[in-house]
PDB file of N, CA and C in Angstrom:
ATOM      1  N   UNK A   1      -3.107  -4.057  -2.380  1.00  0.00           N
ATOM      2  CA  UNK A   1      -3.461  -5.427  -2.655  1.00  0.00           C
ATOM      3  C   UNK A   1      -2.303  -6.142  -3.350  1.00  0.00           C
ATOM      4  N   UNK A   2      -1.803  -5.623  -4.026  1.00  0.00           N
ATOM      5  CA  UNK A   2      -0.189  -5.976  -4.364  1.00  0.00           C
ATOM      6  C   UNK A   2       0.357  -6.748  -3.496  1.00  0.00           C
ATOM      7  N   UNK A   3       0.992  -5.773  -2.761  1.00  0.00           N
ATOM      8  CA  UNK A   3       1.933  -6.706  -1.565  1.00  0.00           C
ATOM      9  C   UNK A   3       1.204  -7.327  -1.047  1.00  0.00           C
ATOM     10  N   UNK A   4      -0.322  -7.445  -0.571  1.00  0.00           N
ATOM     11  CA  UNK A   4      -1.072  -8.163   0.250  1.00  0.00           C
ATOM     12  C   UNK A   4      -0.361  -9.887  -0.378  1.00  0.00           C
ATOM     13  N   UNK A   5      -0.797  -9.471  -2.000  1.00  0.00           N
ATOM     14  CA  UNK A   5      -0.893 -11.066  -2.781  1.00  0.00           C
ATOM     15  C   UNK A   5       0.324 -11.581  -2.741  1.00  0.00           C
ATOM     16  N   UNK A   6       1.521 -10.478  -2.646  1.00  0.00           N
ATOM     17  CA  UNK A   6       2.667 -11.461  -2.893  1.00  0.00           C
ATOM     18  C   UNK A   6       2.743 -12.292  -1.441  1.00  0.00           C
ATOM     19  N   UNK A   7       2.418 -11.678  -0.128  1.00  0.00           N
ATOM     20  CA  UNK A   7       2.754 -11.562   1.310  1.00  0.00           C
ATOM     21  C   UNK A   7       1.914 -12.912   1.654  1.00  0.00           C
ATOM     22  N   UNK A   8       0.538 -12.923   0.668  1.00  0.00           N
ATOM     23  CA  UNK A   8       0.027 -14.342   1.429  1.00  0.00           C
ATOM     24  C   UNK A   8       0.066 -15.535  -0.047  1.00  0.00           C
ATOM     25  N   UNK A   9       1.054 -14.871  -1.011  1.00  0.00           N
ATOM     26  CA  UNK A   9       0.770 -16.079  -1.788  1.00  0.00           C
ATOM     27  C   UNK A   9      -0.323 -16.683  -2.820  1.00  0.00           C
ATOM     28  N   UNK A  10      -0.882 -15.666  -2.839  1.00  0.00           N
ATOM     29  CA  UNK A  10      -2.102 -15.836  -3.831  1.00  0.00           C
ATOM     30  C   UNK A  10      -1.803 -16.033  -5.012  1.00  0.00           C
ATOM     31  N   UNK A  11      -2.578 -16.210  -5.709  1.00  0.00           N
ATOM     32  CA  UNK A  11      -2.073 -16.383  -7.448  1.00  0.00           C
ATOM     33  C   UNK A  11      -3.199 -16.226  -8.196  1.00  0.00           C
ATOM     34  N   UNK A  12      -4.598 -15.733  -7.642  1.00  0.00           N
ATOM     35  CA  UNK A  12      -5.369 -15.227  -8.482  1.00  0.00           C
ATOM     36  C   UNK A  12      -6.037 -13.784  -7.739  1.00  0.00           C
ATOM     37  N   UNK A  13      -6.051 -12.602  -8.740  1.00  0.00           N
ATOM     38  CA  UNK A  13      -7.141 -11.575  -7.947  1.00  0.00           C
ATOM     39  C   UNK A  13      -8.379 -11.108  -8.996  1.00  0.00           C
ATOM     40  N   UNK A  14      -9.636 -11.567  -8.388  1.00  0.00           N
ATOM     41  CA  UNK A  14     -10.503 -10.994  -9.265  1.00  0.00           C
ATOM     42  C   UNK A  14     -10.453 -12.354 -10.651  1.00  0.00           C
ATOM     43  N   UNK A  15     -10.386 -12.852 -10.243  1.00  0.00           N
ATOM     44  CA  UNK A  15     -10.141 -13.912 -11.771  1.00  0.00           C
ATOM     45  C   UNK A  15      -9.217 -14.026 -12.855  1.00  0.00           C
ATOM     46  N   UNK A  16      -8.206 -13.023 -12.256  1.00  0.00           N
ATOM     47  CA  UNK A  16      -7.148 -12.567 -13.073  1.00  0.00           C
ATOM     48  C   UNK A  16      -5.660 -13.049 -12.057  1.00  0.00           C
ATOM     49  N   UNK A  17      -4.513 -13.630 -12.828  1.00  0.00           N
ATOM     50  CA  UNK A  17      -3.630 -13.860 -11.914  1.00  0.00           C
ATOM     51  C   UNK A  17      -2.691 -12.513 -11.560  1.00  0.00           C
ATOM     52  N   UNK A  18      -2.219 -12.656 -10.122  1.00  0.00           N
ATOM     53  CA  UNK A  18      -2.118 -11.609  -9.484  1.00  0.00           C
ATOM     54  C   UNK A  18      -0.794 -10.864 -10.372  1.00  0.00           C
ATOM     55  N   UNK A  19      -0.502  -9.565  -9.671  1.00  0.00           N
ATOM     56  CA  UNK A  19       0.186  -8.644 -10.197  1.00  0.00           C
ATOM     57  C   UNK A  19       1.744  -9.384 -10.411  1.00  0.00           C
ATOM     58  N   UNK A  20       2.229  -9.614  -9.400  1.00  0.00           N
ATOM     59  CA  UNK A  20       3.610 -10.268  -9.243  1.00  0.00           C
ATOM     60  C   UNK A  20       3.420 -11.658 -10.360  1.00  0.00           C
ATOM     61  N   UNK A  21       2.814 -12.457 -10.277  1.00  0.00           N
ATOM     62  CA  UNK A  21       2.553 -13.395 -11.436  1.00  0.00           C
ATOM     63  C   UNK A  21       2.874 -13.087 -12.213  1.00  0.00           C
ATOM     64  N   UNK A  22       2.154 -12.137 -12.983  1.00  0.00           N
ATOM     65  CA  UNK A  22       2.225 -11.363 -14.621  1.00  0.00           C
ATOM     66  C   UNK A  22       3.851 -10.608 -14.537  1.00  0.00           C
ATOM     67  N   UNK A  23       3.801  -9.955 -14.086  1.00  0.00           N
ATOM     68  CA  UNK A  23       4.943  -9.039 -14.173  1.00  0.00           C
ATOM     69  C   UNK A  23       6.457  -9.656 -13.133  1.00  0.00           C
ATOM     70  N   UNK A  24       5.927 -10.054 -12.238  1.00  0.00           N
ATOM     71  CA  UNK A  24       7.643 -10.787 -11.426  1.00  0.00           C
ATOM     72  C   UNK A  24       7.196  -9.944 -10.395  1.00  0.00           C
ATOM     73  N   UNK A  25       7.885 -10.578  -8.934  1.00  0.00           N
ATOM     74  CA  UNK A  25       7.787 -10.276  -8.027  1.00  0.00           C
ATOM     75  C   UNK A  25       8.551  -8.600  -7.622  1.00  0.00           C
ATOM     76  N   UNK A  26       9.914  -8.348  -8.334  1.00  0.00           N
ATOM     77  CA  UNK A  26      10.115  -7.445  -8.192  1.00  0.00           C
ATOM     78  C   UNK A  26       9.881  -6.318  -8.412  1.00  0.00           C
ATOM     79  N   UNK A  27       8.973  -6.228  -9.921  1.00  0.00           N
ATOM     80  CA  UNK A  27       8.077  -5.278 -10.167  1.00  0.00           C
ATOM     81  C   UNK A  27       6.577  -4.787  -9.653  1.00  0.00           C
ATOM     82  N   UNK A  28       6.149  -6.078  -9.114  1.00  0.00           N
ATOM     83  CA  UNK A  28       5.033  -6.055  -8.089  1.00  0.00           C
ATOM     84  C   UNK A  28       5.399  -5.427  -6.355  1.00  0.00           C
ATOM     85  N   UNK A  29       6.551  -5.892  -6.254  1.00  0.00           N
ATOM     86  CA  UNK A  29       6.669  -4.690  -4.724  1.00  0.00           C
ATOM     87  C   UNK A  29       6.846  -3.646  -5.366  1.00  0.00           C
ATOM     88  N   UNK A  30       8.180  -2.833  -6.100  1.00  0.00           N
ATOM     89  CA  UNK A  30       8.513  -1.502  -6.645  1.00  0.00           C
ATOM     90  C   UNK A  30       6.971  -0.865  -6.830  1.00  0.00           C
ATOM     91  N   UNK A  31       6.002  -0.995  -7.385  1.00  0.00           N
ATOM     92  CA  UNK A  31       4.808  -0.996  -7.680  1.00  0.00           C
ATOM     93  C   UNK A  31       3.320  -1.239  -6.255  1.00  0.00           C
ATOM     94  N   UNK A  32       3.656  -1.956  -6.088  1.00  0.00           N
ATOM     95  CA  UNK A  32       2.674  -1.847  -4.528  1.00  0.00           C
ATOM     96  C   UNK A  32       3.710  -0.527  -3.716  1.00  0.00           C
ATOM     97  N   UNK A  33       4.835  -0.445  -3.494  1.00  0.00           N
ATOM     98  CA  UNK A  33       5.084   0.148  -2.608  1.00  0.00           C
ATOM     99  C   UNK A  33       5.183   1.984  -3.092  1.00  0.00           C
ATOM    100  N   UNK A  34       5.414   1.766  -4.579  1.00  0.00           N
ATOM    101  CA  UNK A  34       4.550   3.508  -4.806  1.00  0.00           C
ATOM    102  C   UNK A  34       3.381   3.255  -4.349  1.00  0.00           C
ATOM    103  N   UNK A  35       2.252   2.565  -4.217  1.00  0.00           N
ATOM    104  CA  UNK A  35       1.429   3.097  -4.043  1.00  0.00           C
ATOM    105  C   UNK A  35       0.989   3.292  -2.758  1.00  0.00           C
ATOM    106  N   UNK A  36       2.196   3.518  -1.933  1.00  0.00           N
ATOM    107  CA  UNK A  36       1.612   3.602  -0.651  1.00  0.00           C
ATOM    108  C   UNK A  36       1.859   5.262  -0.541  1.00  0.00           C
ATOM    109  N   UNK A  37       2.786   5.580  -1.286  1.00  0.00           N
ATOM    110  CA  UNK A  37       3.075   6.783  -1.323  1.00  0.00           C
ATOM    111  C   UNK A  37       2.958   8.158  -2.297  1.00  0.00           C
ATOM    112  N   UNK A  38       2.252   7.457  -2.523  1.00  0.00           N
ATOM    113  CA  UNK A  38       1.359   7.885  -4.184  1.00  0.00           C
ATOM    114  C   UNK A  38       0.299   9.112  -3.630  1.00  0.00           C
ATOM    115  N   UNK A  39      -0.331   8.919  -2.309  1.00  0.00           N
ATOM    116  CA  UNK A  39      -1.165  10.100  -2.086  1.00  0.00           C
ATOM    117  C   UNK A  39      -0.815  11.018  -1.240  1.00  0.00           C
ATOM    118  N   UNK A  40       0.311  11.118  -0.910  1.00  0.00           N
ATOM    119  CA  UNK A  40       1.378  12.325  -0.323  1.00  0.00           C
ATOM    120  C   UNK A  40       1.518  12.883  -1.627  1.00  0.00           C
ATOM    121  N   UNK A  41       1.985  12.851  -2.651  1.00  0.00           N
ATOM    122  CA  UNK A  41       2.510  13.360  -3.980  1.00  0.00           C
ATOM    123  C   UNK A  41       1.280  14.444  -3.896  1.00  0.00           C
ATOM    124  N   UNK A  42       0.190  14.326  -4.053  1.00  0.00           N
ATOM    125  CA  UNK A  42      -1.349  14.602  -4.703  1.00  0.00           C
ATOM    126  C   UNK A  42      -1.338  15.430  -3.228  1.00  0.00           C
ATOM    127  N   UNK A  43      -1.569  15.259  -2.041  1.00  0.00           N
ATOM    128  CA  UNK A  43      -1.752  16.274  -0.622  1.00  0.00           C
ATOM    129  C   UNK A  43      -0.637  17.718  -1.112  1.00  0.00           C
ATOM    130  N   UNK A  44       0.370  16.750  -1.859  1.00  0.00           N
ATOM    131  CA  UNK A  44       1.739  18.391  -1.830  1.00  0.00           C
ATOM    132  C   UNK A  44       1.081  19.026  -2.982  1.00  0.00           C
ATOM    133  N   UNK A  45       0.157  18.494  -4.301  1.00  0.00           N
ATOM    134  CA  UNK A  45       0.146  19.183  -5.482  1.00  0.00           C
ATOM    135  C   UNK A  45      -1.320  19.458  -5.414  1.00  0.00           C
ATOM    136  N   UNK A  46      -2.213  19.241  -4.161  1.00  0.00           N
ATOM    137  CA  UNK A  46      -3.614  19.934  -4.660  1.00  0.00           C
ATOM    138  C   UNK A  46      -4.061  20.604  -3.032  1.00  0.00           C
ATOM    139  N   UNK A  47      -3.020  20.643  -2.173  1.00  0.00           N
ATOM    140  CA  UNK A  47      -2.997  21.421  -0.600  1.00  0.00           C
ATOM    141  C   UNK A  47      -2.392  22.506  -0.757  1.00  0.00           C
ATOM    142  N   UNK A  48      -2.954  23.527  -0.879  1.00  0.00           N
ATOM    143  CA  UNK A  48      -1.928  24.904  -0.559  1.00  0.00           C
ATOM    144  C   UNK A  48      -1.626  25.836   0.626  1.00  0.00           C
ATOM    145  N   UNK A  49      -2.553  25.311   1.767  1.00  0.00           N
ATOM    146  CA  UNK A  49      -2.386  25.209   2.738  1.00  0.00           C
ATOM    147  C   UNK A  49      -1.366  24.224   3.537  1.00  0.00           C
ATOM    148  N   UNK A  50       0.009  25.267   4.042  1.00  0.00           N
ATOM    149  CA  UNK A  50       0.688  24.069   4.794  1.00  0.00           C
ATOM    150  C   UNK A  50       0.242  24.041   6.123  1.00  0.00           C
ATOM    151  N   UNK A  51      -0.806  24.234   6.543  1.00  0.00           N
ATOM    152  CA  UNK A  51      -0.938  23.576   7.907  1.00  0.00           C
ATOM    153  C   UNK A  51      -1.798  22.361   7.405  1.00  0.00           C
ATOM    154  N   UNK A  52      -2.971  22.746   6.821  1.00  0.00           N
ATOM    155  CA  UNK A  52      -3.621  21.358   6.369  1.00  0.00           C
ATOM    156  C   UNK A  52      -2.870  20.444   5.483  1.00  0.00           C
ATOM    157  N   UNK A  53      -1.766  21.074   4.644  1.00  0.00           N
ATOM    158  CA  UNK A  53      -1.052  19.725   3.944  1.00  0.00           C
ATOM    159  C   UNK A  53      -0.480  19.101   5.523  1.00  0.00           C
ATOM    160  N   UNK A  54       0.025  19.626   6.200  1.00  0.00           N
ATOM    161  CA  UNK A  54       0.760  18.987   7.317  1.00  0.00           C
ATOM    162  C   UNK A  54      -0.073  17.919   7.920  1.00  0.00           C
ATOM    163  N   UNK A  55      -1.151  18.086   8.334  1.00  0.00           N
ATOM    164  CA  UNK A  55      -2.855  17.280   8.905  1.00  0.00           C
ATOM    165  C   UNK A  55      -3.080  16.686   7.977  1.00  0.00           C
ATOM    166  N   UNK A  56      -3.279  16.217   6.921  1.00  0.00           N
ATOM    167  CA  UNK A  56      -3.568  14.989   6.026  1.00  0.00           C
ATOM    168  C   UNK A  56      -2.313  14.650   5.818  1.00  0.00           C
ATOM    169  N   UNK A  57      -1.159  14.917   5.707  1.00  0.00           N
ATOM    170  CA  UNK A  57       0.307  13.882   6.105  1.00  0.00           C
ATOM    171  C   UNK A  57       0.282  13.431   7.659  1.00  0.00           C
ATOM    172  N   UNK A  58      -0.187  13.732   8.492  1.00  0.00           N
ATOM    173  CA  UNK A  58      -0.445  13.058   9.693  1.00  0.00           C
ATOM    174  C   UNK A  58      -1.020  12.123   9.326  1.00  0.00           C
ATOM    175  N   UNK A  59      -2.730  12.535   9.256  1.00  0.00           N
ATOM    176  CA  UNK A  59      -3.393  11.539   9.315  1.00  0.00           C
ATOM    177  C   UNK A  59      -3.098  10.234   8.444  1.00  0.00           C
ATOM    178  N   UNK A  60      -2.568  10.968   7.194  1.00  0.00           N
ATOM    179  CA  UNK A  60      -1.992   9.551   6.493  1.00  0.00           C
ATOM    180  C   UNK A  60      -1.201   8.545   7.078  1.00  0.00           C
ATOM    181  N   UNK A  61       0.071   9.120   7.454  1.00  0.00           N
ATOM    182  CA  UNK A  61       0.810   8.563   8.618  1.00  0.00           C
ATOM    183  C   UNK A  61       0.215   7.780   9.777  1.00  0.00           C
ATOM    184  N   UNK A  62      -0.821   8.115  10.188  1.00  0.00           N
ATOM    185  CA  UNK A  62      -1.098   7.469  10.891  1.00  0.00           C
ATOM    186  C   UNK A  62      -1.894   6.109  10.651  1.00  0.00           C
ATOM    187  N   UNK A  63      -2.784   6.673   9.513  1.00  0.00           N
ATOM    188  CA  UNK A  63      -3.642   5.375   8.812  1.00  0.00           C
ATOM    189  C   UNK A  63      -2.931   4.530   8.351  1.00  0.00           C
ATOM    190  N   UNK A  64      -1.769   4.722   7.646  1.00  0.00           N
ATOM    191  CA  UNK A  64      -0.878   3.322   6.821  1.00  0.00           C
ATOM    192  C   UNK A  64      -0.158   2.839   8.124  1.00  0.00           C
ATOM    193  N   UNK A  65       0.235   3.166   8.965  1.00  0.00           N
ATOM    194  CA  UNK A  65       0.404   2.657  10.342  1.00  0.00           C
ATOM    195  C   UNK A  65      -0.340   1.637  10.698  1.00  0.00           C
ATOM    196  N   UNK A  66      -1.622   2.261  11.034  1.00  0.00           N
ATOM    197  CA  UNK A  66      -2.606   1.195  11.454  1.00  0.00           C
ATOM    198  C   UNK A  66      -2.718   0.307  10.448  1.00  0.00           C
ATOM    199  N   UNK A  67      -2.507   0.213   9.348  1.00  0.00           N
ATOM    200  CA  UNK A  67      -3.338  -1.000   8.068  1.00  0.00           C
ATOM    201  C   UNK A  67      -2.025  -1.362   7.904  1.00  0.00           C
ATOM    202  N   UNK A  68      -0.797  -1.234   8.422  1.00  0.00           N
ATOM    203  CA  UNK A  68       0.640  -2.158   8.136  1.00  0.00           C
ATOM    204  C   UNK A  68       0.840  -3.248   9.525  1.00  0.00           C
ATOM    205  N   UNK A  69       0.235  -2.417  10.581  1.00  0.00           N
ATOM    206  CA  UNK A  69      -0.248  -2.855  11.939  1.00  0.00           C
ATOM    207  C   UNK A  69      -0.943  -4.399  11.491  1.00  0.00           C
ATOM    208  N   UNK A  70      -2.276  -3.847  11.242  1.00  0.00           N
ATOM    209  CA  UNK A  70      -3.216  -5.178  10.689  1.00  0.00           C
ATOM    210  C   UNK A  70      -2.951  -6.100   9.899  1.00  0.00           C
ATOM    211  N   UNK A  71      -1.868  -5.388   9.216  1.00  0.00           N
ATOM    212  CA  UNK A  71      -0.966  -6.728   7.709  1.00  0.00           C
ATOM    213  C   UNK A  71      -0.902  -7.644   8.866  1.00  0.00           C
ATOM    214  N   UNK A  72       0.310  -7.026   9.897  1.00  0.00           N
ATOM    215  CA  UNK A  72       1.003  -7.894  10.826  1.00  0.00           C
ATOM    216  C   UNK A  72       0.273  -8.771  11.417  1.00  0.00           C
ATOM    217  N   UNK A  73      -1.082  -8.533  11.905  1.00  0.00           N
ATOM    218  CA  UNK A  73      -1.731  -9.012  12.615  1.00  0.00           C
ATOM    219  C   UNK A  73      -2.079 -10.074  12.159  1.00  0.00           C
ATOM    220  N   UNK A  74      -2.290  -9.772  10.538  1.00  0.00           N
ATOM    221  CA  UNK A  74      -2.943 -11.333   9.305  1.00  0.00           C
ATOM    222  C   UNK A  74      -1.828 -11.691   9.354  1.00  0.00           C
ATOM    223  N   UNK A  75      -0.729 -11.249   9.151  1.00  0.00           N
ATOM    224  CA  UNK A  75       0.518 -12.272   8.958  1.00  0.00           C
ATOM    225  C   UNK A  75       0.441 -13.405  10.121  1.00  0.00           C
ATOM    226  N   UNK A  76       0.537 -12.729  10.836  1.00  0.00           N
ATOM    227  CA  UNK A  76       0.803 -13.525  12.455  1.00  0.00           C
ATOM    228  C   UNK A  76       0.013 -14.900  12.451  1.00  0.00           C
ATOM    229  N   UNK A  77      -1.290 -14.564  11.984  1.00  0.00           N
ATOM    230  CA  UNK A  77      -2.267 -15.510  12.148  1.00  0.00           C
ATOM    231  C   UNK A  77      -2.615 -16.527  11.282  1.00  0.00           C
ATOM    232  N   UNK A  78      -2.441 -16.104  10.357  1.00  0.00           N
ATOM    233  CA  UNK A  78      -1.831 -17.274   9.132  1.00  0.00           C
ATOM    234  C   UNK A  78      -0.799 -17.863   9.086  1.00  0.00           C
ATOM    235  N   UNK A  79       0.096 -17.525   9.568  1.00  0.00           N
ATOM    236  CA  UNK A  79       1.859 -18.250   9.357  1.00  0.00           C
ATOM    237  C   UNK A  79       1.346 -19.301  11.367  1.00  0.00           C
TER     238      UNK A  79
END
């Protein structure tokens, strides 16, 4: 939701002004964009299985795909 707010410009989330507001835009991407990668960390430190760590790094891969896909799609349609 980070990058969502900086990407469409928002300036309030939840009744609170958004992340990049408070803190600056550059600390609001550095910060949205760990968290895209924030649950690979957690698959390597609670999977001890590497075939299944390998299968939830897919599937992850594939899901932030699709929901960076759909950013595009809102981008498109708003701009």
């Amino acid at each position: 939701m980070i990058i969502d707010d900086i990407e469409d410009g928002s300036s309030k989330r939840r009744g609170q002004d958004c992340t990049y507001k408070t803190f600056g835009t550059d600390i609001a991407i550095n910060a949205g964009n760990f968290m895209y990668f924030s649950p690979m960390l957690k698959i390597d430190e609670y999977v001890s299985d590497p075939a299944k760590a390998l299968a939830l790094h897919k599937i992850y891969g594939e899901e932030m795909t699709a929901i960076h896909f759909g950013q595009g799609w809102d981008i498109y349609w708003h701009n």
